[in-house]
N, C-alpha and C. Protein backbone atom coordinates (compact mmCIF):
# COMPACT_ATOMS: atom_id res chain seq x y z
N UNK A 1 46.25 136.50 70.75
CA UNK A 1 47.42 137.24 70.38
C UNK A 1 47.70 138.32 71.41
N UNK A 2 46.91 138.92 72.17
CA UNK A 2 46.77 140.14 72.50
C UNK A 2 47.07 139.26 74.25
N UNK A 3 46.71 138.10 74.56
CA UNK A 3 47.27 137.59 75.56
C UNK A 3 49.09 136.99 75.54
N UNK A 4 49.16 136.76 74.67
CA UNK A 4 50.87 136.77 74.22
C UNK A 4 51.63 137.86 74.23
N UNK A 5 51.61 139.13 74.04
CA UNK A 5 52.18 140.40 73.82
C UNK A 5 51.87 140.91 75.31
N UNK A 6 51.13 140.39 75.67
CA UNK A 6 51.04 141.03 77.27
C UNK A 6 51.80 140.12 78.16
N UNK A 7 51.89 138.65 78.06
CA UNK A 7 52.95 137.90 78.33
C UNK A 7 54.11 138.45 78.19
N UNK A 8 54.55 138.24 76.96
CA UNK A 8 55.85 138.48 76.56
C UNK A 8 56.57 140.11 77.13
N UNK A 9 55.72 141.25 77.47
CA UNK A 9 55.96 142.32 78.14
C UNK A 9 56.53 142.29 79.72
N UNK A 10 55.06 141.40 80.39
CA UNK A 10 55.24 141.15 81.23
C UNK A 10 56.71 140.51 81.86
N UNK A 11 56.76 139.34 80.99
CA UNK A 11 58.35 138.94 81.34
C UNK A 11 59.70 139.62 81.02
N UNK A 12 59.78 140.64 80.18
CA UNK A 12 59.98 141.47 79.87
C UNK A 12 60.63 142.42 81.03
N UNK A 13 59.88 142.48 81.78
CA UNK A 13 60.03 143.68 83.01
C UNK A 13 60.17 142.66 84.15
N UNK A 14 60.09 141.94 84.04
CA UNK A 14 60.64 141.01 85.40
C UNK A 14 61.90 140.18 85.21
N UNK A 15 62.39 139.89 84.23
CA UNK A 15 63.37 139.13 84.18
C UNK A 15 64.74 139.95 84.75
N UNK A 16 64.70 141.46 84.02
CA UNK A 16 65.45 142.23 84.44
C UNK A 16 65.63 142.36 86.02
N UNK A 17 64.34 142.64 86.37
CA UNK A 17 63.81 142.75 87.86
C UNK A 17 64.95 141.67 88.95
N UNK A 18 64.03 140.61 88.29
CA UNK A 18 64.88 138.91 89.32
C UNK A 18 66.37 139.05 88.66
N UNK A 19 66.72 139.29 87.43
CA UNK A 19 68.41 139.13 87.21
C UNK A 19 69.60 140.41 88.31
N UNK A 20 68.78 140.95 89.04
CA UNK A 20 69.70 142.42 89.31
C UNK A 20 69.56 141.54 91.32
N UNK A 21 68.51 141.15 91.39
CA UNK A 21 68.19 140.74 92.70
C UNK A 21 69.08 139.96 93.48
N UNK A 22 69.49 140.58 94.43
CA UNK A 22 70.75 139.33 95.58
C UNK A 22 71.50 139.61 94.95
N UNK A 23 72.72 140.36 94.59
CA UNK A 23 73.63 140.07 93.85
C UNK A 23 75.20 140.21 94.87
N UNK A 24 74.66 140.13 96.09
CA UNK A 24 75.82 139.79 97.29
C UNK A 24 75.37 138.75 97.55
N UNK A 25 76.25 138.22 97.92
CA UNK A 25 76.57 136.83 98.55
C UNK A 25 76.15 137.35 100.37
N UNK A 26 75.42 136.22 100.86
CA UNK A 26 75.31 136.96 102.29
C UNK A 26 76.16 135.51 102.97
N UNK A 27 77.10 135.56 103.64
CA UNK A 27 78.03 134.97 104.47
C UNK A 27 78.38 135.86 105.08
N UNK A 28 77.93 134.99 106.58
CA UNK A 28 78.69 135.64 107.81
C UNK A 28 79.62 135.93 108.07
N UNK A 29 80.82 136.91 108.84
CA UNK A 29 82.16 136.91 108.84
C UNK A 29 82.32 136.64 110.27
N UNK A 30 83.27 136.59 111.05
CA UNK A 30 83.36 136.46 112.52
C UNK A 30 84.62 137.33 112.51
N UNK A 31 84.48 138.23 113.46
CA UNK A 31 85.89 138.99 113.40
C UNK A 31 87.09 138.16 114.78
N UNK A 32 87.82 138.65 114.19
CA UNK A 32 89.02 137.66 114.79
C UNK A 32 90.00 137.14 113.71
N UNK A 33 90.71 136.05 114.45
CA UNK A 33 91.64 135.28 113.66
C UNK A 33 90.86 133.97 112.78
N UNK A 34 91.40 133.72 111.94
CA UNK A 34 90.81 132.72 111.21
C UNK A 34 90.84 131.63 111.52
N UNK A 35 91.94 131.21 112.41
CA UNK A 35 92.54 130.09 112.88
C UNK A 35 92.28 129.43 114.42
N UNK A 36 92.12 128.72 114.65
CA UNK A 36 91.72 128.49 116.22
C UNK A 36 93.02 128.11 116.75
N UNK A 37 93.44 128.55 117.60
CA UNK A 37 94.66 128.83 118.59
C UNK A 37 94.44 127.12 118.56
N UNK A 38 96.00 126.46 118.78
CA UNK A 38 96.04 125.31 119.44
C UNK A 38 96.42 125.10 120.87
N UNK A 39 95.86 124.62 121.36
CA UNK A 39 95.70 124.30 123.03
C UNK A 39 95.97 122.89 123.40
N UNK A 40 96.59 122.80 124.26
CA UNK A 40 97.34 121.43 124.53
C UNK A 40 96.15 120.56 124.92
N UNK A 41 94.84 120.43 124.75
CA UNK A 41 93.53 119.93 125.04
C UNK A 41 93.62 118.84 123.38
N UNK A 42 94.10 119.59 122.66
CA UNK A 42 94.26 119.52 121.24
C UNK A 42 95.33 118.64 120.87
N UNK A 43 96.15 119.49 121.45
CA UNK A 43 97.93 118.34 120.97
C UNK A 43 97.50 116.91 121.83
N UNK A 44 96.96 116.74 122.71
CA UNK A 44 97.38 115.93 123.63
C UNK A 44 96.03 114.78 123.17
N UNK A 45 95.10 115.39 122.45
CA UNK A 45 94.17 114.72 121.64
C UNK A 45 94.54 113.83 120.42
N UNK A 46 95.74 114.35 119.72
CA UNK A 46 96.05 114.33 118.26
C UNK A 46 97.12 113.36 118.92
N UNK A 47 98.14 113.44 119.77
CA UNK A 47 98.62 112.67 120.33
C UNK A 47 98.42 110.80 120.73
N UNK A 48 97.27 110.77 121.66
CA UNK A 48 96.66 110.09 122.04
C UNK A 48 96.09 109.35 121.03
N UNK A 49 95.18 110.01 120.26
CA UNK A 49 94.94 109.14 118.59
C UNK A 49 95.89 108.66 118.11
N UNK A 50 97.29 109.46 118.00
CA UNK A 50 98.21 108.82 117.09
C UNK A 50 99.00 107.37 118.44
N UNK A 51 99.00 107.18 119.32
CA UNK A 51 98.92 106.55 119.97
C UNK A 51 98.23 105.40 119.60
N UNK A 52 97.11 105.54 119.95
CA UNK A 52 95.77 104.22 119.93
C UNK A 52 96.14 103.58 118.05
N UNK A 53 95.89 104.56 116.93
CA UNK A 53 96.21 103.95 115.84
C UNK A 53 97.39 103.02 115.95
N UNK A 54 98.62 103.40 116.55
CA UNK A 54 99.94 102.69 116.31
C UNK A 54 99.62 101.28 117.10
N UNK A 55 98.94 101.54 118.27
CA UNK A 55 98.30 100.33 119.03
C UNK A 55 97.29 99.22 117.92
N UNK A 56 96.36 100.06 117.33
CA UNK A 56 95.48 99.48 116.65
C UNK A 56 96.50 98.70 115.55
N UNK A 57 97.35 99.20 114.47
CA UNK A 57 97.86 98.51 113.75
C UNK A 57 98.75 97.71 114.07
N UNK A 58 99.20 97.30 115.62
CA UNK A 58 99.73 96.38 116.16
C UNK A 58 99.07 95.27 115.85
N UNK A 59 97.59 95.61 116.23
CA UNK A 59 96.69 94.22 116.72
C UNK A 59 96.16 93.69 115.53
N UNK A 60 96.19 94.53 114.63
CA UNK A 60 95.51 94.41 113.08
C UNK A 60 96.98 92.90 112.62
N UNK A 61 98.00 93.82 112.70
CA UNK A 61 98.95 92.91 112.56
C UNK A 61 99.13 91.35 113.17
N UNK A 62 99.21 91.88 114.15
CA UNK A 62 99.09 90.36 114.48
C UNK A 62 97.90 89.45 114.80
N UNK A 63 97.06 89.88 114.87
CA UNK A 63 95.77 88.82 114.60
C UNK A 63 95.93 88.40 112.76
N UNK A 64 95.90 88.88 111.93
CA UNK A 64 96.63 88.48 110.54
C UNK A 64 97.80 87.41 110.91
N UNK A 65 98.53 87.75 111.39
CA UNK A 65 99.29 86.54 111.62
C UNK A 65 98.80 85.37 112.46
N UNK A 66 98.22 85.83 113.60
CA UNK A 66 97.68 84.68 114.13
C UNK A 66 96.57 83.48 113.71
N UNK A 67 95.79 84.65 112.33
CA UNK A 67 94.99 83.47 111.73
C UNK A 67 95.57 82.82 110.98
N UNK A 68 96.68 83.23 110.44
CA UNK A 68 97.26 82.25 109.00
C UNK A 68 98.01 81.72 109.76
N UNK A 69 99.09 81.83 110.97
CA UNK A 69 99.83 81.15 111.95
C UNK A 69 99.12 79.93 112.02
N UNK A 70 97.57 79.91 112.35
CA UNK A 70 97.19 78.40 113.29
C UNK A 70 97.23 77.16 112.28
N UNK A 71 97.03 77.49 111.04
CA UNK A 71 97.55 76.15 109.96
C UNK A 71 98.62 76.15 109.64
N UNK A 72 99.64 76.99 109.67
CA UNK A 72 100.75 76.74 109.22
C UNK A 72 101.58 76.07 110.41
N UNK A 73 101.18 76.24 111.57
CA UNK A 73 101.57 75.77 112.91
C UNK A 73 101.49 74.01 112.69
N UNK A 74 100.47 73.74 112.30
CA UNK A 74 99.89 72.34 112.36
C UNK A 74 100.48 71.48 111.31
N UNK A 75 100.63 72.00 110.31
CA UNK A 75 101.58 71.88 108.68
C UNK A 75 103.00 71.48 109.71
N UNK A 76 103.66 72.53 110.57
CA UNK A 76 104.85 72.30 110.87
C UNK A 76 105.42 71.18 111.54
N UNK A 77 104.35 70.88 112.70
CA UNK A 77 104.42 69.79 113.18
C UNK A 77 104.14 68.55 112.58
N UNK A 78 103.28 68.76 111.43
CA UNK A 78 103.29 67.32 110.96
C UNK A 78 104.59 67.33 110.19
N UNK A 79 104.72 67.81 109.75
CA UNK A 79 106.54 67.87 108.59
C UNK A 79 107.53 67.30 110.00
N UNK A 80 107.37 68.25 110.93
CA UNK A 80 108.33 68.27 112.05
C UNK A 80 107.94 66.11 112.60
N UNK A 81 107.34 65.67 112.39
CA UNK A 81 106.74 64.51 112.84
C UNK A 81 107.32 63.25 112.26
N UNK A 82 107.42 64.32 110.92
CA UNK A 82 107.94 63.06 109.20
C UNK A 82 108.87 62.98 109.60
N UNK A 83 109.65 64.08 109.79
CA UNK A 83 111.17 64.32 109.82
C UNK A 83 111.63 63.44 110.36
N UNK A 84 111.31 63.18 112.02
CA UNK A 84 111.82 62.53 113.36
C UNK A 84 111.31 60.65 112.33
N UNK A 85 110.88 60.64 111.80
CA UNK A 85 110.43 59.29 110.73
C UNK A 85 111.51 59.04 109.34
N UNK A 86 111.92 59.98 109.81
CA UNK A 86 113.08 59.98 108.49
C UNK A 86 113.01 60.89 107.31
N UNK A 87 111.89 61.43 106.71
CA UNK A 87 111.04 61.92 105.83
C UNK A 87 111.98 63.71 105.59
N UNK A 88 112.90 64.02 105.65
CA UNK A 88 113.38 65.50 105.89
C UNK A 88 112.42 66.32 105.19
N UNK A 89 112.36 67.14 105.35
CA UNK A 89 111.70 68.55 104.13
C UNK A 89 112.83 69.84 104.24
N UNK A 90 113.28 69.89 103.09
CA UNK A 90 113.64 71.35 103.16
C UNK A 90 113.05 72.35 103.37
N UNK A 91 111.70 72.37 102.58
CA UNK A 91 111.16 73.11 102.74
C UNK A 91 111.17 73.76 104.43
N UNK A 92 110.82 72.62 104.98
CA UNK A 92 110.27 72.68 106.56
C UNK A 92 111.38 73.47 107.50
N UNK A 93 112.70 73.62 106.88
CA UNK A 93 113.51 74.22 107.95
C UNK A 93 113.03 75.81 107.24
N UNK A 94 113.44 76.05 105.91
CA UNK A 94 113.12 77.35 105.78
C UNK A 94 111.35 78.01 105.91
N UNK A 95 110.65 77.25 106.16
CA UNK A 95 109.51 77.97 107.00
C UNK A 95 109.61 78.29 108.04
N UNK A 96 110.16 77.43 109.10
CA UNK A 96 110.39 77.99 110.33
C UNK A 96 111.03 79.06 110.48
N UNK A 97 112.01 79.15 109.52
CA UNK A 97 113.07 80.13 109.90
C UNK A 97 111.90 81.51 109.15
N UNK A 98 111.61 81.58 108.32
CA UNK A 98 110.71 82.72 107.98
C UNK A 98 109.62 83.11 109.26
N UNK A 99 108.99 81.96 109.63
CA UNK A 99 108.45 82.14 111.03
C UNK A 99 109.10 82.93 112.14
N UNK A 100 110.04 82.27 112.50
CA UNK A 100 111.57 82.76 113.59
C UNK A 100 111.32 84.22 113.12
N UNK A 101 111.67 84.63 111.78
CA UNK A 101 111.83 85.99 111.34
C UNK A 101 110.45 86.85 112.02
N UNK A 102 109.65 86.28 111.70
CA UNK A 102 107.99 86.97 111.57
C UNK A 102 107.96 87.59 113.46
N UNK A 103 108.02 86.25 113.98
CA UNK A 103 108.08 86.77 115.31
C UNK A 103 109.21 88.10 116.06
N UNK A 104 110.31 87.50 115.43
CA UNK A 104 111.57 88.81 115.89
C UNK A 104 110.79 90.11 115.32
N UNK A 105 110.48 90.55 114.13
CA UNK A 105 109.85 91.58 113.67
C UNK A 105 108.68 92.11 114.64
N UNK A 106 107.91 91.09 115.26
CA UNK A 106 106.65 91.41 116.00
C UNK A 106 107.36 91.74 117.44
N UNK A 107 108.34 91.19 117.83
CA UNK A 107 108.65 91.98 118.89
C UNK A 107 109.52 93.46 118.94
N UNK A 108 110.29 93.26 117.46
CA UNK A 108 110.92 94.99 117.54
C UNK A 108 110.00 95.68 117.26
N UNK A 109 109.41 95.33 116.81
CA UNK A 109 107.64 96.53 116.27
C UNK A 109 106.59 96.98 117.96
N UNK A 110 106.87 96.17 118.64
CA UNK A 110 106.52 96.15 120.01
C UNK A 110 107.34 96.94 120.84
N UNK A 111 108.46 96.37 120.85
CA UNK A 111 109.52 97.50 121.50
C UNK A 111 109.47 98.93 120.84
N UNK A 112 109.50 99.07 119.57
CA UNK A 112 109.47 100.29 119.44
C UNK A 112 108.06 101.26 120.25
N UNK A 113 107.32 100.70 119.91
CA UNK A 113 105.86 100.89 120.04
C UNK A 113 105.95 101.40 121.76
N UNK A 114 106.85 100.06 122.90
CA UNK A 114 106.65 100.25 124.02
C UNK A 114 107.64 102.43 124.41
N UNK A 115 108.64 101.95 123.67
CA UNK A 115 109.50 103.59 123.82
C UNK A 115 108.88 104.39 123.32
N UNK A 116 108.02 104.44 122.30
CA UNK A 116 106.95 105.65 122.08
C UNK A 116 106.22 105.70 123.00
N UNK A 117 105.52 104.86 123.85
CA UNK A 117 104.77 105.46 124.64
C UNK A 117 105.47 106.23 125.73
N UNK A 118 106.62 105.61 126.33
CA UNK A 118 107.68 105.47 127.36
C UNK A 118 108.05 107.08 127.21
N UNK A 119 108.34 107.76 125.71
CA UNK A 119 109.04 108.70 125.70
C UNK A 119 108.15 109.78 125.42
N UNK A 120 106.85 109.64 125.15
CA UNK A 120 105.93 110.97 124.65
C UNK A 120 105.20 111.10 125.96
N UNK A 121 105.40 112.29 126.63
CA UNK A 121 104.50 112.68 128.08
C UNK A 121 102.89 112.66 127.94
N UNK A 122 102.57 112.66 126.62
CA UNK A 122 100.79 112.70 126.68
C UNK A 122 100.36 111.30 126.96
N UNK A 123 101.59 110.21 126.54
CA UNK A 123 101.20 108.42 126.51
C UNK A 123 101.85 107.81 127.52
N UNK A 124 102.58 108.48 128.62
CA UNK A 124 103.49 107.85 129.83
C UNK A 124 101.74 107.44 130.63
N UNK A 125 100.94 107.94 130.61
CA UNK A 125 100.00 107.51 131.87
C UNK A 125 99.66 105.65 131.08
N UNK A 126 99.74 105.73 129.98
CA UNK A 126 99.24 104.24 129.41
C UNK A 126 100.25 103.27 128.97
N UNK A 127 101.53 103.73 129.04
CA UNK A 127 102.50 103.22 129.22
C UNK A 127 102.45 101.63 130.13
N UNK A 128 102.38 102.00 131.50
CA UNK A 128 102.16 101.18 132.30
C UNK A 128 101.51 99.99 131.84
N UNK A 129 100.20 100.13 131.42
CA UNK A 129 99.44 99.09 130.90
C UNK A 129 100.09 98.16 129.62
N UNK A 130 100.74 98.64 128.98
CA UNK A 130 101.43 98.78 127.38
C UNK A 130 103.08 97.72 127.95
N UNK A 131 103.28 98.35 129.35
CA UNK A 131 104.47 97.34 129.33
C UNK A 131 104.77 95.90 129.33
N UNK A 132 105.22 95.57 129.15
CA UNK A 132 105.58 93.94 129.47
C UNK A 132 104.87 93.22 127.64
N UNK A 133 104.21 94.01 126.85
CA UNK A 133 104.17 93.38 126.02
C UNK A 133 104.96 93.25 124.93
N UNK A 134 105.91 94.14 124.96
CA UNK A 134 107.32 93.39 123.85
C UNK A 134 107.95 92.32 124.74
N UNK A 135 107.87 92.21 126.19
CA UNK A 135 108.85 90.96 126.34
C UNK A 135 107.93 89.70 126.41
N UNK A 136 106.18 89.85 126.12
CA UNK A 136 105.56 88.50 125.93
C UNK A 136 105.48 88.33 124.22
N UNK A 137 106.39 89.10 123.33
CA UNK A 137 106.65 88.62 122.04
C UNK A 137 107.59 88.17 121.94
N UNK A 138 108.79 88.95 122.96
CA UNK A 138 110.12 87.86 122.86
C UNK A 138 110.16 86.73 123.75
N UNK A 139 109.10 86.11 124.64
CA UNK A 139 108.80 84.96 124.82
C UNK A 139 107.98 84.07 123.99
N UNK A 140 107.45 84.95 123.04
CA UNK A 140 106.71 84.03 121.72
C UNK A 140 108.12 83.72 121.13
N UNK A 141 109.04 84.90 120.52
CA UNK A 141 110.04 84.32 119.97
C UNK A 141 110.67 83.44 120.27
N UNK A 142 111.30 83.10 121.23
CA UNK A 142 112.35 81.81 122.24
C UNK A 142 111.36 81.00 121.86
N UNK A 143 110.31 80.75 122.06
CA UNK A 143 109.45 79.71 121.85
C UNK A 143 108.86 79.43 120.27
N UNK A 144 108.81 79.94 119.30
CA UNK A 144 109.37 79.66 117.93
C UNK A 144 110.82 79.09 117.49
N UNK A 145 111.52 79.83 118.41
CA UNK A 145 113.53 79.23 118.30
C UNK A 145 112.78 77.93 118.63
N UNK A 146 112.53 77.30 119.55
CA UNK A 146 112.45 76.08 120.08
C UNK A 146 111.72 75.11 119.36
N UNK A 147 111.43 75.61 118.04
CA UNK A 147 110.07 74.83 117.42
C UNK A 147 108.79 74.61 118.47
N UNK A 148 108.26 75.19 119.39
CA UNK A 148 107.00 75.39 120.19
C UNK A 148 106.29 76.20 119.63
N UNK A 149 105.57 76.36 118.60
CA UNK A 149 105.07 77.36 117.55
C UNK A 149 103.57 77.75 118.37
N UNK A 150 102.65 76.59 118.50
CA UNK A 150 101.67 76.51 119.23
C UNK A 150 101.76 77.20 120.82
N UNK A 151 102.38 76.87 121.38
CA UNK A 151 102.72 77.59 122.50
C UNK A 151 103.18 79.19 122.21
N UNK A 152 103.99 79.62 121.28
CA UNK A 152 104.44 80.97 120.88
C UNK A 152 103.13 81.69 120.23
N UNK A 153 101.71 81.03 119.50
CA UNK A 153 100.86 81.32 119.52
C UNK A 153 100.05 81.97 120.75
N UNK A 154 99.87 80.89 121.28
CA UNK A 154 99.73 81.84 122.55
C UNK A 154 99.75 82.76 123.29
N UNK A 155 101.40 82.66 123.43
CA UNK A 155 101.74 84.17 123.55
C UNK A 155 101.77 85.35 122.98
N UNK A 156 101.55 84.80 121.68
CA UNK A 156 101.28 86.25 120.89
C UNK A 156 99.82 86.88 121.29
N UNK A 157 99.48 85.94 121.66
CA UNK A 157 97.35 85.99 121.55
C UNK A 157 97.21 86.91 122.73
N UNK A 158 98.40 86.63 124.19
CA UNK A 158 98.16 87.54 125.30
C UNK A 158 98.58 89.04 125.15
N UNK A 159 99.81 88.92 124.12
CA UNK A 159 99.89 90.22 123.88
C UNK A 159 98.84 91.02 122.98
N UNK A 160 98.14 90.26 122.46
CA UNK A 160 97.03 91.13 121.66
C UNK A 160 95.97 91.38 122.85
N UNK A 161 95.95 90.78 123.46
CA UNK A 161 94.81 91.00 124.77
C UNK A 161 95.30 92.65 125.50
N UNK A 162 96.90 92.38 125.75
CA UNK A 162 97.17 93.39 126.22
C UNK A 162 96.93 94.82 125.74
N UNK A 163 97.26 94.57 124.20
CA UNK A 163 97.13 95.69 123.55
C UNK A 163 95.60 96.11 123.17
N UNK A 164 94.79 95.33 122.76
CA UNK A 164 93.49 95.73 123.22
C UNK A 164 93.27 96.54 124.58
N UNK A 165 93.80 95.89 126.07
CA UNK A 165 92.90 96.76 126.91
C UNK A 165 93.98 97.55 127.39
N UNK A 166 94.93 98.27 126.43
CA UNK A 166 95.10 99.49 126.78
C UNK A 166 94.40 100.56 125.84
N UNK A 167 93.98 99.88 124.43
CA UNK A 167 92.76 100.64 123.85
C UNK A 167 91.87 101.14 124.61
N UNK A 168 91.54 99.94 125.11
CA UNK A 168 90.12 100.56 126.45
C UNK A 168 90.33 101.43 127.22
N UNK A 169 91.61 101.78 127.78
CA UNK A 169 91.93 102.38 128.79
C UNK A 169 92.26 103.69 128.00
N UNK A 170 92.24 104.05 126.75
CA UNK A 170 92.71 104.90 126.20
C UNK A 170 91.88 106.08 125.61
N UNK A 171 90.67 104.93 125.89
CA UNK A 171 89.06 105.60 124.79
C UNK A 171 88.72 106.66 125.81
């Protein structure tokens, strides 16, 4: 008993003790501004990223198309095969033409892509590398007009090459 009452004292006088203890917060302050000045080291960083992303979701894009492209390519020509056999498909003209569509889209998405770089001074140095690939989508396109789907594959495939190694050149 007489070890309990000396317990219970004991804690008694310490709880108070540890409850009063630290009762600031210790965080450092730094005097100055809170904010870090922006420096064109910075813009031209944030820039450049937003660059490479718009590049990146180019290629995201069209490799998606290019994998579902290579069977539907093969589908076309065999329809395209029946046809010349007598066999028409309706279907078969309005795929192409959704195709036709797919490609025109991949080259205004390119062109735009090429005048952003063309017109923002942090992306004119990668520009250069970046050019000529909206007009190897509108040579994929002419070559979809033509029913050459396989061949317009192709060309889409060089422009993804392109746009890859201006990634590289960008890292």
């Amino acid at each position: 008993m007489n070890r309990i009452a000396t317990l219970a004292i004991a804690v008694i006088l310490f709880v108070p003790a540890t409850a009063f203890t630290q009762t600031r917060s210790r965080t450092t302050r730094r005097g100055g501004s809170a904010t870090k000045p922006i420096t064109s080291a910075t813009t031209n960083a944030a820039v450049r990223t937003e660059g490479a992303t718009r590049i990146a979701t180019q290629i995201k894009n069209l490799t998606t198309f290019l994998y579902l492209f290579g069977g539907v390519a093969k589908d076309l020509e065999a329809l395209d095969a029946a046809a010349k056999s007598g066999q028409a498909s309706p279907t078969n003209d309005r795929n192409k033409a959704q195709l036709k569509a797919s490609f025109e889209d991949f080259r205004v998405g390119l062109d735009q892509l090429e005048i952003y770089f063309r017109s923002t001074p942090e992306l004119q140095p990668y520009y250069v590398k970046l050019a000529g690939s909206a007009s190897g989508a509108a040579a994929a396109e002419d070559l979809a007009a033509s029913s050459r789907f396989r061949d317009a594959g192709r060309s889409l495939i060089s422009v993804v090459g392109r746009l890859a190694d201006v990634l590289v050149v960008m890292r």
